[in-house]
PDB file of N, CA and C in Angstrom:
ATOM      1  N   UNK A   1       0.827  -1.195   0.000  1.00  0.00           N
ATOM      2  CA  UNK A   1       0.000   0.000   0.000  1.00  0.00           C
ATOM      3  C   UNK A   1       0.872   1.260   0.000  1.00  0.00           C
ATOM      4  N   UNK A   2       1.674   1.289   0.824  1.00  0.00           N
ATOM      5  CA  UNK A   2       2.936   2.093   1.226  1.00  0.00           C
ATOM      6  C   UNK A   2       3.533   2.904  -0.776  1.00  0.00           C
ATOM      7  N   UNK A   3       4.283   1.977  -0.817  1.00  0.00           N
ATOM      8  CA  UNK A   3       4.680   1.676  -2.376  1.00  0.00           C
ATOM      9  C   UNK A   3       3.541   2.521  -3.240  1.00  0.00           C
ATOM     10  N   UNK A   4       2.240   1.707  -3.350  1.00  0.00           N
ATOM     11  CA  UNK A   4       1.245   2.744  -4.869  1.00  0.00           C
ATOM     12  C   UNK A   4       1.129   4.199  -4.307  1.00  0.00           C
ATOM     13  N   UNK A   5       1.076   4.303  -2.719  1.00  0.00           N
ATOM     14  CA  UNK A   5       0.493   5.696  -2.574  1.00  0.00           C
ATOM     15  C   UNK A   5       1.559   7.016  -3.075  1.00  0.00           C
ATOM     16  N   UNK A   6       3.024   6.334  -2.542  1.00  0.00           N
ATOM     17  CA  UNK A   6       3.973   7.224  -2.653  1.00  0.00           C
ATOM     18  C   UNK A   6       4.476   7.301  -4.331  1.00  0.00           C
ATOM     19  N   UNK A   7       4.264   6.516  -4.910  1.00  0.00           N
ATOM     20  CA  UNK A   7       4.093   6.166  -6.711  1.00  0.00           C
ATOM     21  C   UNK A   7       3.826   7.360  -6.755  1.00  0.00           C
ATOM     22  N   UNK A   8       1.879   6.847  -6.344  1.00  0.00           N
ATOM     23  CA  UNK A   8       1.218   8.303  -7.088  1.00  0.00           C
ATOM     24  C   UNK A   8       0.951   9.134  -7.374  1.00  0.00           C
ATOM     25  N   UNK A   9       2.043   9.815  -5.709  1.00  0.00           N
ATOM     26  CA  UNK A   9       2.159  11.031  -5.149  1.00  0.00           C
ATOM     27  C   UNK A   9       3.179  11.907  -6.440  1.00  0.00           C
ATOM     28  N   UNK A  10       4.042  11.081  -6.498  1.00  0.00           N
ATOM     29  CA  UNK A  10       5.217  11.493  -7.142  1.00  0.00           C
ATOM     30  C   UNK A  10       4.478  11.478  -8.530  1.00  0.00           C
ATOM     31  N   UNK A  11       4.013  10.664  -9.211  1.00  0.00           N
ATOM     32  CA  UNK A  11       3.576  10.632 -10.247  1.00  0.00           C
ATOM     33  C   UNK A  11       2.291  11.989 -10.382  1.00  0.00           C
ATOM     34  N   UNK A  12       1.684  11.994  -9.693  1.00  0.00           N
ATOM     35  CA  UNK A  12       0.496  13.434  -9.703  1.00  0.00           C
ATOM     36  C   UNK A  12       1.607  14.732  -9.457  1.00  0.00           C
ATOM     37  N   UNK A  13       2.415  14.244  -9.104  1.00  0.00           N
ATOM     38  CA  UNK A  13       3.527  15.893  -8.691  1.00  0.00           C
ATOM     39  C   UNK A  13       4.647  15.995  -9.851  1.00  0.00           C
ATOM     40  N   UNK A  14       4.661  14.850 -10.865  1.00  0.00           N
ATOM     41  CA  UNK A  14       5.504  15.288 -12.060  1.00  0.00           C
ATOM     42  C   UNK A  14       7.032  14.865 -12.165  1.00  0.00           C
ATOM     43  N   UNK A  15       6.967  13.909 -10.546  1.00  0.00           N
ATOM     44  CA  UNK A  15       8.498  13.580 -10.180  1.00  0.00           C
ATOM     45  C   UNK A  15       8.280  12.161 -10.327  1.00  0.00           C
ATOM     46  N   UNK A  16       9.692  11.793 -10.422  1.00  0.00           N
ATOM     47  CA  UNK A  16      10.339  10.391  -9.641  1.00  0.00           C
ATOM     48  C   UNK A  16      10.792  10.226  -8.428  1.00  0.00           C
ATOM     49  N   UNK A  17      10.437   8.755  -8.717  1.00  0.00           N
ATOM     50  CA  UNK A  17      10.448   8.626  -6.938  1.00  0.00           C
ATOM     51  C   UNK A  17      11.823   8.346  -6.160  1.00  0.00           C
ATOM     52  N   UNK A  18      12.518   8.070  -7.030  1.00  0.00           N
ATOM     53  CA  UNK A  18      14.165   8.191  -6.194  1.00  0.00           C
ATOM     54  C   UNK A  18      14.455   9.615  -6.360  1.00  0.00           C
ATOM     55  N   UNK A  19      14.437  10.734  -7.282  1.00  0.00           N
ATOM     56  CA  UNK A  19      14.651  11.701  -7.120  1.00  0.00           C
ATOM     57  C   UNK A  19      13.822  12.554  -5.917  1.00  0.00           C
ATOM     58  N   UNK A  20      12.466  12.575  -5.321  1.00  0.00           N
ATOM     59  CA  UNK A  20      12.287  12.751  -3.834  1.00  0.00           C
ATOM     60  C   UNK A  20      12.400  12.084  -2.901  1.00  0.00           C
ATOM     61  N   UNK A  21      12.878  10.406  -3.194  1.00  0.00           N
ATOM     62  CA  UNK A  21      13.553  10.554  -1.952  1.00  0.00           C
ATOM     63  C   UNK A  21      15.043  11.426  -1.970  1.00  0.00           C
ATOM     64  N   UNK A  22      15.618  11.661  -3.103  1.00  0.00           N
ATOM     65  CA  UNK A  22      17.008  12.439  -2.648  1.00  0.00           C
ATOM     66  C   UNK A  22      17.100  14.000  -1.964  1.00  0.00           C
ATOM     67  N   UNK A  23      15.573  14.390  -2.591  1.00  0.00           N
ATOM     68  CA  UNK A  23      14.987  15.400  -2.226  1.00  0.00           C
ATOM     69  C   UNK A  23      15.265  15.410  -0.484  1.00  0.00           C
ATOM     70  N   UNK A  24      14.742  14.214  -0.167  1.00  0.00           N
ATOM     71  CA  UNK A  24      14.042  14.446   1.767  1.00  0.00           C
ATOM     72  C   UNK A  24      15.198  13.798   2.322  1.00  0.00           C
ATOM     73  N   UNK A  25      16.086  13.383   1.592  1.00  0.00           N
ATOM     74  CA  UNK A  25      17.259  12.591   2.127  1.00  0.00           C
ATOM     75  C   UNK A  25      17.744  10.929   2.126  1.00  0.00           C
ATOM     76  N   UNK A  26      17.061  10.740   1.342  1.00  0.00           N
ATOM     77  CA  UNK A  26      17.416   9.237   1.456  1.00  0.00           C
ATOM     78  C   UNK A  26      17.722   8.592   0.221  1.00  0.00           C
ATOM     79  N   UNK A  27      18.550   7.643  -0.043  1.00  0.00           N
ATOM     80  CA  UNK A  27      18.897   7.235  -1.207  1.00  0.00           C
ATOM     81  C   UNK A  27      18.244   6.254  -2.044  1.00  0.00           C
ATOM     82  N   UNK A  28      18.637   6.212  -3.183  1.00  0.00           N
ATOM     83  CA  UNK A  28      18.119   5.486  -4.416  1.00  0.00           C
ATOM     84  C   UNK A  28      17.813   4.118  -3.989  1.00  0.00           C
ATOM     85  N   UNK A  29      18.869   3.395  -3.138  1.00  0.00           N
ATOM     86  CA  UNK A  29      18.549   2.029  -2.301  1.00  0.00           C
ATOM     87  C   UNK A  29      17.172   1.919  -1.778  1.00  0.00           C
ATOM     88  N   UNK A  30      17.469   2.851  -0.720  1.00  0.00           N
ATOM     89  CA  UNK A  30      16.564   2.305   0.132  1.00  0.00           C
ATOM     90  C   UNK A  30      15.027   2.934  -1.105  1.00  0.00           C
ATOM     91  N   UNK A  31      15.074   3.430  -2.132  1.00  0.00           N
ATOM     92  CA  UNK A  31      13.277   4.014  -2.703  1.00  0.00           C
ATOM     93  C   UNK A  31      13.328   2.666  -3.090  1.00  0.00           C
ATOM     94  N   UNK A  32      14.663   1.780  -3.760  1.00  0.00           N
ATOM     95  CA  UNK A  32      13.995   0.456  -4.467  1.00  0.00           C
ATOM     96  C   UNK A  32      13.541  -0.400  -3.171  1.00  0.00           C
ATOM     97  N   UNK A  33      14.253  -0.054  -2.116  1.00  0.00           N
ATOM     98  CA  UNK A  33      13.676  -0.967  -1.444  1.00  0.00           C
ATOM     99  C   UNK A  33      11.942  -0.803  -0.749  1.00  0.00           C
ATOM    100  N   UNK A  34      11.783   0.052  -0.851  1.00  0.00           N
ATOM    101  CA  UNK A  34       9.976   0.262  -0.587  1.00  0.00           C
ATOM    102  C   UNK A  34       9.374  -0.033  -1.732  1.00  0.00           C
ATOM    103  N   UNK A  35       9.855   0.076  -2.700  1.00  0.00           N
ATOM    104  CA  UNK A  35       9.033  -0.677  -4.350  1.00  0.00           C
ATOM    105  C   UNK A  35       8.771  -1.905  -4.090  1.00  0.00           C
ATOM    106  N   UNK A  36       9.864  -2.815  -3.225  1.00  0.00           N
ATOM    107  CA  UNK A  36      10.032  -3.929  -2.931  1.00  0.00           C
ATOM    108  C   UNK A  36       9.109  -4.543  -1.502  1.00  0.00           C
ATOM    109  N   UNK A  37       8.501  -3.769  -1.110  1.00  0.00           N
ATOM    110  CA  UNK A  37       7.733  -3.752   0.252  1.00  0.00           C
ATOM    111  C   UNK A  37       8.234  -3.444   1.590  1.00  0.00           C
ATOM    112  N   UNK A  38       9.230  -2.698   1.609  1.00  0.00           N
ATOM    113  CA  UNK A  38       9.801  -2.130   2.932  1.00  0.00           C
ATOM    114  C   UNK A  38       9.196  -0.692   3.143  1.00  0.00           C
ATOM    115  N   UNK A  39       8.764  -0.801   4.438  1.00  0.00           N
ATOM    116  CA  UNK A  39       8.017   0.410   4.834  1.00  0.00           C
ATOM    117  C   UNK A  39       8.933   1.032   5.709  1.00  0.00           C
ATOM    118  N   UNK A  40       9.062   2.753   4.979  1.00  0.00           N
ATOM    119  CA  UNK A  40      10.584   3.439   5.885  1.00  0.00           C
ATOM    120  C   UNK A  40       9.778   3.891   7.396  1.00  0.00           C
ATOM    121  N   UNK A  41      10.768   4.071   7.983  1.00  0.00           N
ATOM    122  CA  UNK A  41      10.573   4.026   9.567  1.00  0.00           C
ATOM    123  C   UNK A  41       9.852   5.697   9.705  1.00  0.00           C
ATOM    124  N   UNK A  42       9.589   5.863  11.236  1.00  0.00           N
ATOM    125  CA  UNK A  42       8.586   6.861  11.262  1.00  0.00           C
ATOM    126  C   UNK A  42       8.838   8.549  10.851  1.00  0.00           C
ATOM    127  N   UNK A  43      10.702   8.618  11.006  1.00  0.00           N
ATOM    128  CA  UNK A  43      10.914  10.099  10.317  1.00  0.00           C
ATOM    129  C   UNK A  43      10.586   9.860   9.172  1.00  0.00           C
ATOM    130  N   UNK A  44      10.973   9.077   8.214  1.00  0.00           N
ATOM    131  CA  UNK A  44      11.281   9.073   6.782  1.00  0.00           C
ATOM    132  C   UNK A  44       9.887   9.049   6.213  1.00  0.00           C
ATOM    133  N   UNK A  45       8.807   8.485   7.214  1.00  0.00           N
ATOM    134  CA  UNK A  45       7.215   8.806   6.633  1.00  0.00           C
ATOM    135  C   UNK A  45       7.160  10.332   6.854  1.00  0.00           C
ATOM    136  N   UNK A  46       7.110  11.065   8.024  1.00  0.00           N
ATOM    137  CA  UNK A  46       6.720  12.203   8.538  1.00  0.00           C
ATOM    138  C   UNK A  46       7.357  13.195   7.380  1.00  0.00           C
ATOM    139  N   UNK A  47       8.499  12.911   6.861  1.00  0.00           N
ATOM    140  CA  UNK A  47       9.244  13.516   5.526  1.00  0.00           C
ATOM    141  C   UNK A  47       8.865  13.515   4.576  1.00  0.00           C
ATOM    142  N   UNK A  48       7.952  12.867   4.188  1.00  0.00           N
ATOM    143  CA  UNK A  48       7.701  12.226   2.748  1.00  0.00           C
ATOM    144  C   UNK A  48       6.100  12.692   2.961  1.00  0.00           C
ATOM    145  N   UNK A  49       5.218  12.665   4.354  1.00  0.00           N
ATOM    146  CA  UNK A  49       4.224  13.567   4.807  1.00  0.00           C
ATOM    147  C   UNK A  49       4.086  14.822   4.041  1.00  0.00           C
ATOM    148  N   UNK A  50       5.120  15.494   4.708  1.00  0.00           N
ATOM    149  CA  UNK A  50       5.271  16.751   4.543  1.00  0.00           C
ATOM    150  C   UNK A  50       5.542  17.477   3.372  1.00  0.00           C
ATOM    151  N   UNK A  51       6.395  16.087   2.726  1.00  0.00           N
ATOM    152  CA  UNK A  51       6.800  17.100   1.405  1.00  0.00           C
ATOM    153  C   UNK A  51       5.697  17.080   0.801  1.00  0.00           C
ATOM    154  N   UNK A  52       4.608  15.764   0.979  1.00  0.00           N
ATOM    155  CA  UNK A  52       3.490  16.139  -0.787  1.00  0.00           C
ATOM    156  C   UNK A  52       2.492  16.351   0.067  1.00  0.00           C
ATOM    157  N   UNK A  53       2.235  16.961   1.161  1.00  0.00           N
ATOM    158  CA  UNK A  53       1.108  17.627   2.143  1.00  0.00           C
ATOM    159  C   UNK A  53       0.019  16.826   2.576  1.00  0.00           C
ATOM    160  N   UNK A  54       0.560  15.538   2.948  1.00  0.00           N
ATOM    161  CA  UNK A  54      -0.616  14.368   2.973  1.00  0.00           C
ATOM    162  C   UNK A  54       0.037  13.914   4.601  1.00  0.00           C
ATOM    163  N   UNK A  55      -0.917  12.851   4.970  1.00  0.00           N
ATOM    164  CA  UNK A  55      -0.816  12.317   6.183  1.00  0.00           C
ATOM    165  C   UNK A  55      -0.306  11.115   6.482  1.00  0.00           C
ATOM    166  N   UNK A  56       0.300  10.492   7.249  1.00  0.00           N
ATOM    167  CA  UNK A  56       0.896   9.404   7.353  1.00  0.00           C
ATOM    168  C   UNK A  56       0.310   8.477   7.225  1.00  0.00           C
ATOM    169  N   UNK A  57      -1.124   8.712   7.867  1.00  0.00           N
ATOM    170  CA  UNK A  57      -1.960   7.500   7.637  1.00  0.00           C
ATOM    171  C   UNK A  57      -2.452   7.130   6.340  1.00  0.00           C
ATOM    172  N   UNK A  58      -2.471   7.914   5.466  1.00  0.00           N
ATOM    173  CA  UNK A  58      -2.909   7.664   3.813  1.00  0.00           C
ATOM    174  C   UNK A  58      -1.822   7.109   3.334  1.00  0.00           C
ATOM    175  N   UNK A  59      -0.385   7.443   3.319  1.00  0.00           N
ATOM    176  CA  UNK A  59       0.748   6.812   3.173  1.00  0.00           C
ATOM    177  C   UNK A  59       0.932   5.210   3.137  1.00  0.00           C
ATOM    178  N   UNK A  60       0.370   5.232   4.888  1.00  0.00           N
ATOM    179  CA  UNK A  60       0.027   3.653   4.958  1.00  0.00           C
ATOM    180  C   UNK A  60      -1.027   2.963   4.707  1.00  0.00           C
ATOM    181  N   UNK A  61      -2.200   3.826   4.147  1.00  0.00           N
ATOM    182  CA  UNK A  61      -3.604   3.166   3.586  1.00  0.00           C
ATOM    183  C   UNK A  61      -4.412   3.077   4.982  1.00  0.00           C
ATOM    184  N   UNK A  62      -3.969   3.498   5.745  1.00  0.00           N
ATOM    185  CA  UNK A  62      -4.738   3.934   6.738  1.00  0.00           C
ATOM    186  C   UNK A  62      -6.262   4.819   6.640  1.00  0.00           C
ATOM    187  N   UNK A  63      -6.553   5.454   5.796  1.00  0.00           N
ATOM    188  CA  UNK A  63      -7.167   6.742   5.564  1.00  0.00           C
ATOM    189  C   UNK A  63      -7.242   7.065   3.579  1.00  0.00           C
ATOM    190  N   UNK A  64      -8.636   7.356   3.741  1.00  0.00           N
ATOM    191  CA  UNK A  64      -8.432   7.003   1.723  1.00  0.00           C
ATOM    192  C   UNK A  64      -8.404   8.727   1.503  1.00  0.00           C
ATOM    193  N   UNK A  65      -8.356   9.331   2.556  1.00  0.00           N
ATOM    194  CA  UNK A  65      -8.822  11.226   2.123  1.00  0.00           C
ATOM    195  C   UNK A  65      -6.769  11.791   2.343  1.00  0.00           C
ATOM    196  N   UNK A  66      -6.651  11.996   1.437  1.00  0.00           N
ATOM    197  CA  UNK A  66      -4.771  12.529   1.236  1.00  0.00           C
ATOM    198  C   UNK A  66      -4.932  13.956   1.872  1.00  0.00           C
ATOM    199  N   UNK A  67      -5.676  14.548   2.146  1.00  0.00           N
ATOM    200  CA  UNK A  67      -5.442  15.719   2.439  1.00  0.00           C
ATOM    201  C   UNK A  67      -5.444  15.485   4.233  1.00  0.00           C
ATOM    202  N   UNK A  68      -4.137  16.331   4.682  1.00  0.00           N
ATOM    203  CA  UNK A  68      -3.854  16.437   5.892  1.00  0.00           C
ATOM    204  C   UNK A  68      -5.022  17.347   6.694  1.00  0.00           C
ATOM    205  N   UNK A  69      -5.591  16.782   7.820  1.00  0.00           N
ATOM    206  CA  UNK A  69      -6.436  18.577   8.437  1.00  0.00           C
ATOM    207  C   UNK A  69      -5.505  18.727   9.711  1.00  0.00           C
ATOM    208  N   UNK A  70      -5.344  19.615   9.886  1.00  0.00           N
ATOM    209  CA  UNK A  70      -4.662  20.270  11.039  1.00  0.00           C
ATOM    210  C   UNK A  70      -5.267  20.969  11.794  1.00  0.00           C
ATOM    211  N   UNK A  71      -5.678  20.745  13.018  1.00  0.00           N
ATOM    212  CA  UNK A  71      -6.520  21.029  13.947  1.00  0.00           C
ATOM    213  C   UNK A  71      -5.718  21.962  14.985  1.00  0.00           C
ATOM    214  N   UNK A  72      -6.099  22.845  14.810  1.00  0.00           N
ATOM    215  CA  UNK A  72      -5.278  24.039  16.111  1.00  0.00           C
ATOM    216  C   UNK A  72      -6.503  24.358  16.987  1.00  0.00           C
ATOM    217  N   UNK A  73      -6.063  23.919  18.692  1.00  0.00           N
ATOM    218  CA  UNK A  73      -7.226  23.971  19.373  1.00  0.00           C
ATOM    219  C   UNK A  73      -6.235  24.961  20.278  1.00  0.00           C
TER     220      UNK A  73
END
């Protein structure tokens, strides 16, 4: 799940996906290795969050709505 969401992210944003991960810091290895079914640990989601403005839980198929809400109470 991990793998299509972050695809499509990159793919709706015009990029490749080893080129954002080089973007957020991480290398060409480890993007093949989430193609491959490795799910990156909790910074490297919160990074990859942030850059295409979505939530961790959609990332992980947690949640089918990509848009983050941010609740300031």
């Amino acid at each position: 799940m991990f793998w299509d969401r972050f695809e499509e992210l990159c793919r709706v944003s015009g990029k490749k996906p080893s080129p954002v991960g080089k973007e957020i810091g991480v290398s060409a290895t480890a993007v093949s290795k989430w193609k491959e079914g490795t799910i990156p640990n909790g910074e490297i989601l919160m990074k990859i969050a942030d850059y295409f403005h979505v939530s961790v839980d959609y990332l992980l198929g947690r949640e089918e709505n990509p848009v983050r809400v941010n609740l300031h109470i």
